[in-house]
N, C-alpha and C. Protein backbone atom coordinates (compact mmCIF):
# COMPACT_ATOMS: atom_id res chain seq x y z
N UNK A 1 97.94 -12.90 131.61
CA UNK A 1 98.75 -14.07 131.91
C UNK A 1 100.07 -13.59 132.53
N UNK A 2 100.53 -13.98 133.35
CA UNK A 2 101.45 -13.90 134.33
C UNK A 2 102.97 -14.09 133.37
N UNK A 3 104.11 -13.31 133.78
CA UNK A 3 105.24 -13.69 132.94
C UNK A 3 105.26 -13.36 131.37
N UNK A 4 104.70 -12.35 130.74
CA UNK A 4 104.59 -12.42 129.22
C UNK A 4 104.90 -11.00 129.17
N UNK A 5 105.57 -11.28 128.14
CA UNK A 5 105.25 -9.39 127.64
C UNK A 5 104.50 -9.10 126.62
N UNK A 6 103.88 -8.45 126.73
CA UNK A 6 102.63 -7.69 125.94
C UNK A 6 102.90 -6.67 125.00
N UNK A 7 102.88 -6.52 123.83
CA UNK A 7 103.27 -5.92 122.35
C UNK A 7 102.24 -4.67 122.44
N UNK A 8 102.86 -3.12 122.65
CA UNK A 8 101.62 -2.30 122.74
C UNK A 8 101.98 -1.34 121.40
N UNK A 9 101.32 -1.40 120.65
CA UNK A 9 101.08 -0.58 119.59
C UNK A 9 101.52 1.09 119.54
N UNK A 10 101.91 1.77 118.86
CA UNK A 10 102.01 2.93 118.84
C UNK A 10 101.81 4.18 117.87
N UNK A 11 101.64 5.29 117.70
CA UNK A 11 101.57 5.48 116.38
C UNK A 11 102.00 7.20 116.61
N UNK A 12 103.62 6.84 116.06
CA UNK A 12 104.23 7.94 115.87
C UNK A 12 104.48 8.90 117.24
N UNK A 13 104.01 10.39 117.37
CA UNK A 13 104.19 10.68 118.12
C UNK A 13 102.88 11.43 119.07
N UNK A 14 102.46 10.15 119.46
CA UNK A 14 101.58 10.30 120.55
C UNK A 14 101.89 9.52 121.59
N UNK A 15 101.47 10.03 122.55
CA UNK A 15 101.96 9.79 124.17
C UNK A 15 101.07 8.27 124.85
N UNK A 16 102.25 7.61 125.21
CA UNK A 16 101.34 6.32 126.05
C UNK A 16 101.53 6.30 127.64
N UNK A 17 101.04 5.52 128.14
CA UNK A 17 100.83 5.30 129.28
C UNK A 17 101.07 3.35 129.89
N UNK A 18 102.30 3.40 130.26
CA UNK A 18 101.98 1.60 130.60
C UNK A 18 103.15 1.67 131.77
N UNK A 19 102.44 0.80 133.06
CA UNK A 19 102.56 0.73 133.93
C UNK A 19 102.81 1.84 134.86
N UNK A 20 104.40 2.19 135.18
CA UNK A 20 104.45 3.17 136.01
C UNK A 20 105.04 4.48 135.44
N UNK A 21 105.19 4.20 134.00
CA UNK A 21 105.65 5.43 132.48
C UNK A 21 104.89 6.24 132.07
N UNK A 22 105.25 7.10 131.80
CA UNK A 22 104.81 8.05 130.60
C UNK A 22 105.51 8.41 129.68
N UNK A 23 105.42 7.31 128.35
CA UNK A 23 106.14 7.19 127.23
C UNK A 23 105.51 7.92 126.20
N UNK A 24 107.42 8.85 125.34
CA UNK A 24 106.70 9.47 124.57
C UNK A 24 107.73 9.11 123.13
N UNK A 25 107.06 9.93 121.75
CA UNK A 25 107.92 9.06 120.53
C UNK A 25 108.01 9.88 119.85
N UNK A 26 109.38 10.06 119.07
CA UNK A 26 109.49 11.08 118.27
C UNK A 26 110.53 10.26 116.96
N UNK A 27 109.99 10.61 115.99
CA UNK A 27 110.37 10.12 114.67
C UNK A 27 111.98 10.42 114.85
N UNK A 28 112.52 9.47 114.02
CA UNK A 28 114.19 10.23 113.88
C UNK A 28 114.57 10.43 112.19
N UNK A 29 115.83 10.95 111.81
CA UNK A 29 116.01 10.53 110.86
C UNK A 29 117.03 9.61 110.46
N UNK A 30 116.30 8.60 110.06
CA UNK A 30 117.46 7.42 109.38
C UNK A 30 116.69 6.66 108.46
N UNK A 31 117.51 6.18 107.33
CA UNK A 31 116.62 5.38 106.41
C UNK A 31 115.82 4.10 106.69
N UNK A 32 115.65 3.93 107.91
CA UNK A 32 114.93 2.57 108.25
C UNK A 32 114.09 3.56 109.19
N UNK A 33 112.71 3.17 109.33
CA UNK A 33 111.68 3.70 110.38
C UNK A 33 112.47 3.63 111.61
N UNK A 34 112.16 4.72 112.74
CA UNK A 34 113.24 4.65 113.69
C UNK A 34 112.60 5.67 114.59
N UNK A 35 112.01 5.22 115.60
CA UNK A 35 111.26 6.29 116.46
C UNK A 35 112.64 6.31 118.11
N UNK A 36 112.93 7.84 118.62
CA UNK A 36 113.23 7.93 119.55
C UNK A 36 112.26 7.71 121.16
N UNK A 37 112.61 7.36 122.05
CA UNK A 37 111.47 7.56 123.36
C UNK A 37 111.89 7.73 124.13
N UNK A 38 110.85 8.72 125.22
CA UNK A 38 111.02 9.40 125.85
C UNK A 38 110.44 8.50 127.27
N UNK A 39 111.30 7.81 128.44
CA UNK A 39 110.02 7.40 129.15
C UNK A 39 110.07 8.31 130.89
N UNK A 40 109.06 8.79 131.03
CA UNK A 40 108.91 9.33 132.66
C UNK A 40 108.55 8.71 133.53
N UNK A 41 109.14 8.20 134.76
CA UNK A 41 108.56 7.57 135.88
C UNK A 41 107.39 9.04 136.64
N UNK A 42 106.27 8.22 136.24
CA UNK A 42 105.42 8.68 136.65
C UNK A 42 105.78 9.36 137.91
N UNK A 43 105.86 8.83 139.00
CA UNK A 43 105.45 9.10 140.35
C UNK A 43 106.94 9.85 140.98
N UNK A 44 107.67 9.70 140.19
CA UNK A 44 109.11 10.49 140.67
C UNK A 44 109.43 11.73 139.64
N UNK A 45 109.02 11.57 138.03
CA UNK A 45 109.43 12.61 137.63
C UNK A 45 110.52 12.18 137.19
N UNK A 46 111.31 11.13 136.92
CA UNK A 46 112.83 10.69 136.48
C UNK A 46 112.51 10.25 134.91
N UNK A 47 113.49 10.47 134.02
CA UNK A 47 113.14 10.75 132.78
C UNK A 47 115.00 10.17 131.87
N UNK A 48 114.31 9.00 131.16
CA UNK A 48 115.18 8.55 130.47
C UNK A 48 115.19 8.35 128.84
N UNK A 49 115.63 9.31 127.97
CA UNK A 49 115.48 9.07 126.68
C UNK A 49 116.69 8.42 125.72
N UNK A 50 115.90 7.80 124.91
CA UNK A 50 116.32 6.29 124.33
C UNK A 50 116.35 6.99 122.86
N UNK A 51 117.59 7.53 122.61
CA UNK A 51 117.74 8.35 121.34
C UNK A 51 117.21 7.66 119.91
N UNK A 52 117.57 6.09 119.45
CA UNK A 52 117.55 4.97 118.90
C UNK A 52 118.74 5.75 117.87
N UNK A 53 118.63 5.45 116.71
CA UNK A 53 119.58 5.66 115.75
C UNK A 53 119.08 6.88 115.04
N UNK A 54 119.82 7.65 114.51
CA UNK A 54 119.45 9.20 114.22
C UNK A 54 120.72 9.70 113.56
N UNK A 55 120.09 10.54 112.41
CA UNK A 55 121.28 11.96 111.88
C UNK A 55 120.33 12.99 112.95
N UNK A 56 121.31 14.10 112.82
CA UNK A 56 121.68 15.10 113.40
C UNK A 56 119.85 15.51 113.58
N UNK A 57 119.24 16.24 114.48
CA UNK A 57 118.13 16.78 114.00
C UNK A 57 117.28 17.40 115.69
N UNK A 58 117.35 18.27 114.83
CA UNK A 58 117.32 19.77 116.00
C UNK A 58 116.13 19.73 116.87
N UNK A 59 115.08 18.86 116.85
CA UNK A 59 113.87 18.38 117.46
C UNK A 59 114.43 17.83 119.06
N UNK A 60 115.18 16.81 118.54
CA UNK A 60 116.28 16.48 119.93
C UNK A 60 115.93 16.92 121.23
N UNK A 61 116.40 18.44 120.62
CA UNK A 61 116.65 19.15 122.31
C UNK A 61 115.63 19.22 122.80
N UNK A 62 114.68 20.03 122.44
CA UNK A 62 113.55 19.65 123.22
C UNK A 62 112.57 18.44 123.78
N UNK A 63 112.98 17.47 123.05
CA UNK A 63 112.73 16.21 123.46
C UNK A 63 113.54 15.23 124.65
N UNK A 64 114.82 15.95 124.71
CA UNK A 64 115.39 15.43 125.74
C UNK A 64 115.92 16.38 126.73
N UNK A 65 114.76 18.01 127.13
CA UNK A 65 114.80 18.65 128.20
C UNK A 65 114.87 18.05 129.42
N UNK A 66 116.16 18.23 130.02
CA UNK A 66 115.97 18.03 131.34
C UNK A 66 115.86 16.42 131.70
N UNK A 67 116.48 15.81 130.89
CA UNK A 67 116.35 14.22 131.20
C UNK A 67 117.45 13.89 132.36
N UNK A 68 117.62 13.06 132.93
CA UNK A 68 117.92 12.53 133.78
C UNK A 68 119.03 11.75 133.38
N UNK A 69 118.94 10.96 132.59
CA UNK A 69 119.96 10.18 131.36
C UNK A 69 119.37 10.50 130.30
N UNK A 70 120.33 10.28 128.79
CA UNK A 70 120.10 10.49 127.31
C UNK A 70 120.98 9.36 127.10
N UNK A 71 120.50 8.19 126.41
CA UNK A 71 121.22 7.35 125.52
C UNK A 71 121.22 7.71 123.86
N UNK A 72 122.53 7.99 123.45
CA UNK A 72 122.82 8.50 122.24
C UNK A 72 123.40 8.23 121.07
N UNK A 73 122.92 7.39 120.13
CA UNK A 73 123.39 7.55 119.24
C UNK A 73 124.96 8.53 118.79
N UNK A 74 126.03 7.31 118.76
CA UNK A 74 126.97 8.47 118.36
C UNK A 74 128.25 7.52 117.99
N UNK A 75 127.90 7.32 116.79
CA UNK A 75 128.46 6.65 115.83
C UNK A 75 129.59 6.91 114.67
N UNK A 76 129.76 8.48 115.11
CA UNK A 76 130.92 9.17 114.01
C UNK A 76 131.70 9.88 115.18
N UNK A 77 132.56 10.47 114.67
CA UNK A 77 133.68 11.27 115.30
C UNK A 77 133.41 12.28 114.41
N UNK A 78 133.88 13.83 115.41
CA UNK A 78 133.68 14.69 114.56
C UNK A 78 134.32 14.94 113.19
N UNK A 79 133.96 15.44 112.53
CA UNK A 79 134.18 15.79 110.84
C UNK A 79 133.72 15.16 110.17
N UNK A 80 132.51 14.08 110.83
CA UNK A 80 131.48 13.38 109.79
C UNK A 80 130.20 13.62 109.78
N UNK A 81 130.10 15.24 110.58
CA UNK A 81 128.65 15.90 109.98
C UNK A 81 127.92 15.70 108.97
N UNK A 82 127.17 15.86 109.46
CA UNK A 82 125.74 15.54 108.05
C UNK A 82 125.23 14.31 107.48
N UNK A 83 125.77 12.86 107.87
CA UNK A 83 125.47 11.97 107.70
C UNK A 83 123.98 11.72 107.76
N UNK A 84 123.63 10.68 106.29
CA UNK A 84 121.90 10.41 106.78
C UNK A 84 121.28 9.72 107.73
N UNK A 85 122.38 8.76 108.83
CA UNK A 85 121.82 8.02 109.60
C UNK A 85 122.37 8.17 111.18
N UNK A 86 123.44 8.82 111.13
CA UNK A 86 124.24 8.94 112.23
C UNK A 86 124.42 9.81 113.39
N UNK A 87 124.91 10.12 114.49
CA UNK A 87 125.07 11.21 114.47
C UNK A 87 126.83 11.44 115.16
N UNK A 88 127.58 12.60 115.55
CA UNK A 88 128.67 12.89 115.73
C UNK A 88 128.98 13.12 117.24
N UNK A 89 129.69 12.65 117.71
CA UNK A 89 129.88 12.82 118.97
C UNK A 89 129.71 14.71 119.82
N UNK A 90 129.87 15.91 118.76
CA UNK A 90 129.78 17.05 119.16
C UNK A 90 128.34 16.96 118.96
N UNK A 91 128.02 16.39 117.90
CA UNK A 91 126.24 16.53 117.71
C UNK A 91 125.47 16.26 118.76
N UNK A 92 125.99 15.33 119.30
CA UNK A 92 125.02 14.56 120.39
C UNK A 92 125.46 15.26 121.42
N UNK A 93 126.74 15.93 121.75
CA UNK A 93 126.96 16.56 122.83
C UNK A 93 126.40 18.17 122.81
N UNK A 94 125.95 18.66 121.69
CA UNK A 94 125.42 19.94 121.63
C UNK A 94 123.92 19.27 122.07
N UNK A 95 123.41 18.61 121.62
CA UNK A 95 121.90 18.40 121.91
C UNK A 95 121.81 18.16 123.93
N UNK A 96 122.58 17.60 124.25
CA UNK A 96 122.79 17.22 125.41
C UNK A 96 122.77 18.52 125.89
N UNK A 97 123.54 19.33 126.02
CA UNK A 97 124.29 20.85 126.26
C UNK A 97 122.69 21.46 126.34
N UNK A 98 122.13 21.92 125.47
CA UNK A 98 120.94 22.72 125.01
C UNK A 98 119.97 22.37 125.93
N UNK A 99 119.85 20.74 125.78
CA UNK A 99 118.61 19.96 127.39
C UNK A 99 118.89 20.38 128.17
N UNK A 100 119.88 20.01 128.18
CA UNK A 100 120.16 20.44 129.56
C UNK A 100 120.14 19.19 130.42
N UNK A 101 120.60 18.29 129.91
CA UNK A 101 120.41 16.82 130.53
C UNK A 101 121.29 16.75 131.73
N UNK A 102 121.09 15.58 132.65
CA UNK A 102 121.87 15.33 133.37
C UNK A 102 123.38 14.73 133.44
N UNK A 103 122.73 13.58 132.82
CA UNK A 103 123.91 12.44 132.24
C UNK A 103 123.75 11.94 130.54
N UNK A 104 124.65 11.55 130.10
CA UNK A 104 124.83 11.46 128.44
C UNK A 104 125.36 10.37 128.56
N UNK A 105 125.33 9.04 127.71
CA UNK A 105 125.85 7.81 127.50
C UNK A 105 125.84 7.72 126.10
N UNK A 106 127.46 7.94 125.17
CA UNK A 106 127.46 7.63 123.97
C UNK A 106 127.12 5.89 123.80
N UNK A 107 125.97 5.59 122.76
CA UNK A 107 125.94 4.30 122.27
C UNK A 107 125.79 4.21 121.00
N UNK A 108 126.07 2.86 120.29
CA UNK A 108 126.27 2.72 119.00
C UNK A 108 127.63 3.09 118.57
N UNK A 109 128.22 2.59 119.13
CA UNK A 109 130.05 3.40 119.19
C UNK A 109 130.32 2.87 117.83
N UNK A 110 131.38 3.37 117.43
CA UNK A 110 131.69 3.26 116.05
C UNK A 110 132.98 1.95 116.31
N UNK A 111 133.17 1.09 115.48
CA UNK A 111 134.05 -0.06 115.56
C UNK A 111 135.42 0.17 115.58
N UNK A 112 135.93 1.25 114.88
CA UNK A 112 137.42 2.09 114.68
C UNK A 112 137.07 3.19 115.09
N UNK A 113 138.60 3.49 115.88
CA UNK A 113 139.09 4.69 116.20
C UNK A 113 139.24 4.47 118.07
N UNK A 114 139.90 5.94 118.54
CA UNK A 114 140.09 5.38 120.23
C UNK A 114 138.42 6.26 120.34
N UNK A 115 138.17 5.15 121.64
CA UNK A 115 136.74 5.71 121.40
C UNK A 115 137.25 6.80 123.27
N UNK A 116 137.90 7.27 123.53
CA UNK A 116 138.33 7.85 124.27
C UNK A 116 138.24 9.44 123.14
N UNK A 117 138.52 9.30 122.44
CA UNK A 117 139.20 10.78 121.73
C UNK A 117 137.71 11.12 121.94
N UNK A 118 136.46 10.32 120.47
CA UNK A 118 135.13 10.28 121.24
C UNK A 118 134.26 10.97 121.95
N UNK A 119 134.81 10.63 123.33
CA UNK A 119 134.34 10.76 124.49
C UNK A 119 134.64 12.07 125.00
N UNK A 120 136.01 12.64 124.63
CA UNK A 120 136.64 13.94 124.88
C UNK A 120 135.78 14.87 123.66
N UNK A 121 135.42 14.56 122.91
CA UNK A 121 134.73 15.69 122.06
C UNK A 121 133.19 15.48 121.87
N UNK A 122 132.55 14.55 122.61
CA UNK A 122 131.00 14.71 123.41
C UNK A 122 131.42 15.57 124.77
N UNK A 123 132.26 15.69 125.41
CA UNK A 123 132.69 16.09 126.79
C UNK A 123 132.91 17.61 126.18
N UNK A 124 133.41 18.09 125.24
CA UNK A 124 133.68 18.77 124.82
C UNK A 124 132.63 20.29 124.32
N UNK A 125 131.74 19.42 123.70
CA UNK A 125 130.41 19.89 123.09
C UNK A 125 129.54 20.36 124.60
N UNK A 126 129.58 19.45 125.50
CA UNK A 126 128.73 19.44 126.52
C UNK A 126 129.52 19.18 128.16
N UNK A 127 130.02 20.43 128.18
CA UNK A 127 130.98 20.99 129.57
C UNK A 127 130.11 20.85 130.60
N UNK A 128 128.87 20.96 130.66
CA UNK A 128 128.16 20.64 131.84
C UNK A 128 127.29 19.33 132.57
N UNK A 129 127.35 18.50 131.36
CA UNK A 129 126.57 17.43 131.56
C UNK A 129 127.80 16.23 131.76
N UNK A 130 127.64 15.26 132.53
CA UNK A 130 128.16 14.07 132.98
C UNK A 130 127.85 12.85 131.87
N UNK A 131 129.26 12.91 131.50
CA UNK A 131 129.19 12.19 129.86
C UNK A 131 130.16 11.19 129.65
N UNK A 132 129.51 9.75 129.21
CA UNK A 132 130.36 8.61 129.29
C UNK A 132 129.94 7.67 128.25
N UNK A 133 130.68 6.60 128.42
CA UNK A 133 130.34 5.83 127.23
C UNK A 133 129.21 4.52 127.49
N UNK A 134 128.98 4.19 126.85
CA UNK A 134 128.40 2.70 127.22
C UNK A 134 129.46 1.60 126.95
N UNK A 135 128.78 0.61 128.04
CA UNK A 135 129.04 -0.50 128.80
C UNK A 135 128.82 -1.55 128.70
N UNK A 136 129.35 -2.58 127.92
CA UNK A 136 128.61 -4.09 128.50
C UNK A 136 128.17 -4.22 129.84
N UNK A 137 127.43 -4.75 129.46
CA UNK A 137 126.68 -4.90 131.06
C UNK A 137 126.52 -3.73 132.78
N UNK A 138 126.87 -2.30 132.07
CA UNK A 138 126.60 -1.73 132.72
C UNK A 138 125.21 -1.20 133.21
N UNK A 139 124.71 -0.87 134.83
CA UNK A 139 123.86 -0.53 134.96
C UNK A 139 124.25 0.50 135.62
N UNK A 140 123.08 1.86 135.26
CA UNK A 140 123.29 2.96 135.70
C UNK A 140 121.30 3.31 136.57
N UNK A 141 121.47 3.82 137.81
CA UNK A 141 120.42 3.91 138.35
C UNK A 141 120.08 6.05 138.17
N UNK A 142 118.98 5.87 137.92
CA UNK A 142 118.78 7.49 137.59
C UNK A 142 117.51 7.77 139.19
């Protein structure tokens, strides 16, 4: 039927296939079920991972080799390592760093604090990757 979206099932971390993607899923850790994804435009090779909500966890990097964009979870400022659900703006910028990603977009910003300081210590963690915040209504083309 024309106009609908269609609910596709998944289970954990095995690899799907829908439309012009190659979507992939990787568990995170946070106390609510919480899968990260990975999706590839097939036919170009462009690669955008969708961190979801996450503590710290070293699987990451290799899951977001070489992405194109990384949307990230990054909900603390540093010195709040180790949290069970979160992760830290150096955290997310070391995982970034290690991919070797292209571009980094902190999301899930935390409600207090300058989210500039933030931004300088994801920038910090990750000197080579092009690192910013999220946006209302921003669109970014990869």
């Amino acid at each position: 039927m024309p106009n609908v979206s269609e609910g596709i099932a998944y289970q954990g971390e095995e690899t799907l296939t829908v439309g012009p993607f190659r979507i992939q899923f990787m568990k995170t850790i946070h106390p609510v079920p919480c899968y990260a994804m990975r999706f590839e435009e097939i036919n170009t090779g462009k690669v955008f991972v969708f961190g979801a909500d996450s503590a710290y966890l070293p699987a990451f990097v290799p899951f977001v080799k070489e992405a194109d964009l990384f949307l990230a979870d990054t909900n603390l400022f540093n010195g709040n390592e180790g949290h069970p659900a979160h992760m830290t703006a150096a955290e997310v910028g070391s995982i970034a760093e290690a991919g070797e990603v292209k571009g980094l977009v902190l999301t899930h910003l935390p409600q207090k604090g300058d989210l500039n300081v933030l931004l300088e210590q994801a920038r910090a963690a990750a000197p080579s990757v092009a690192v910013s915040l999220a946006a209302k209504h921003r669109i970014i083309t990869i």
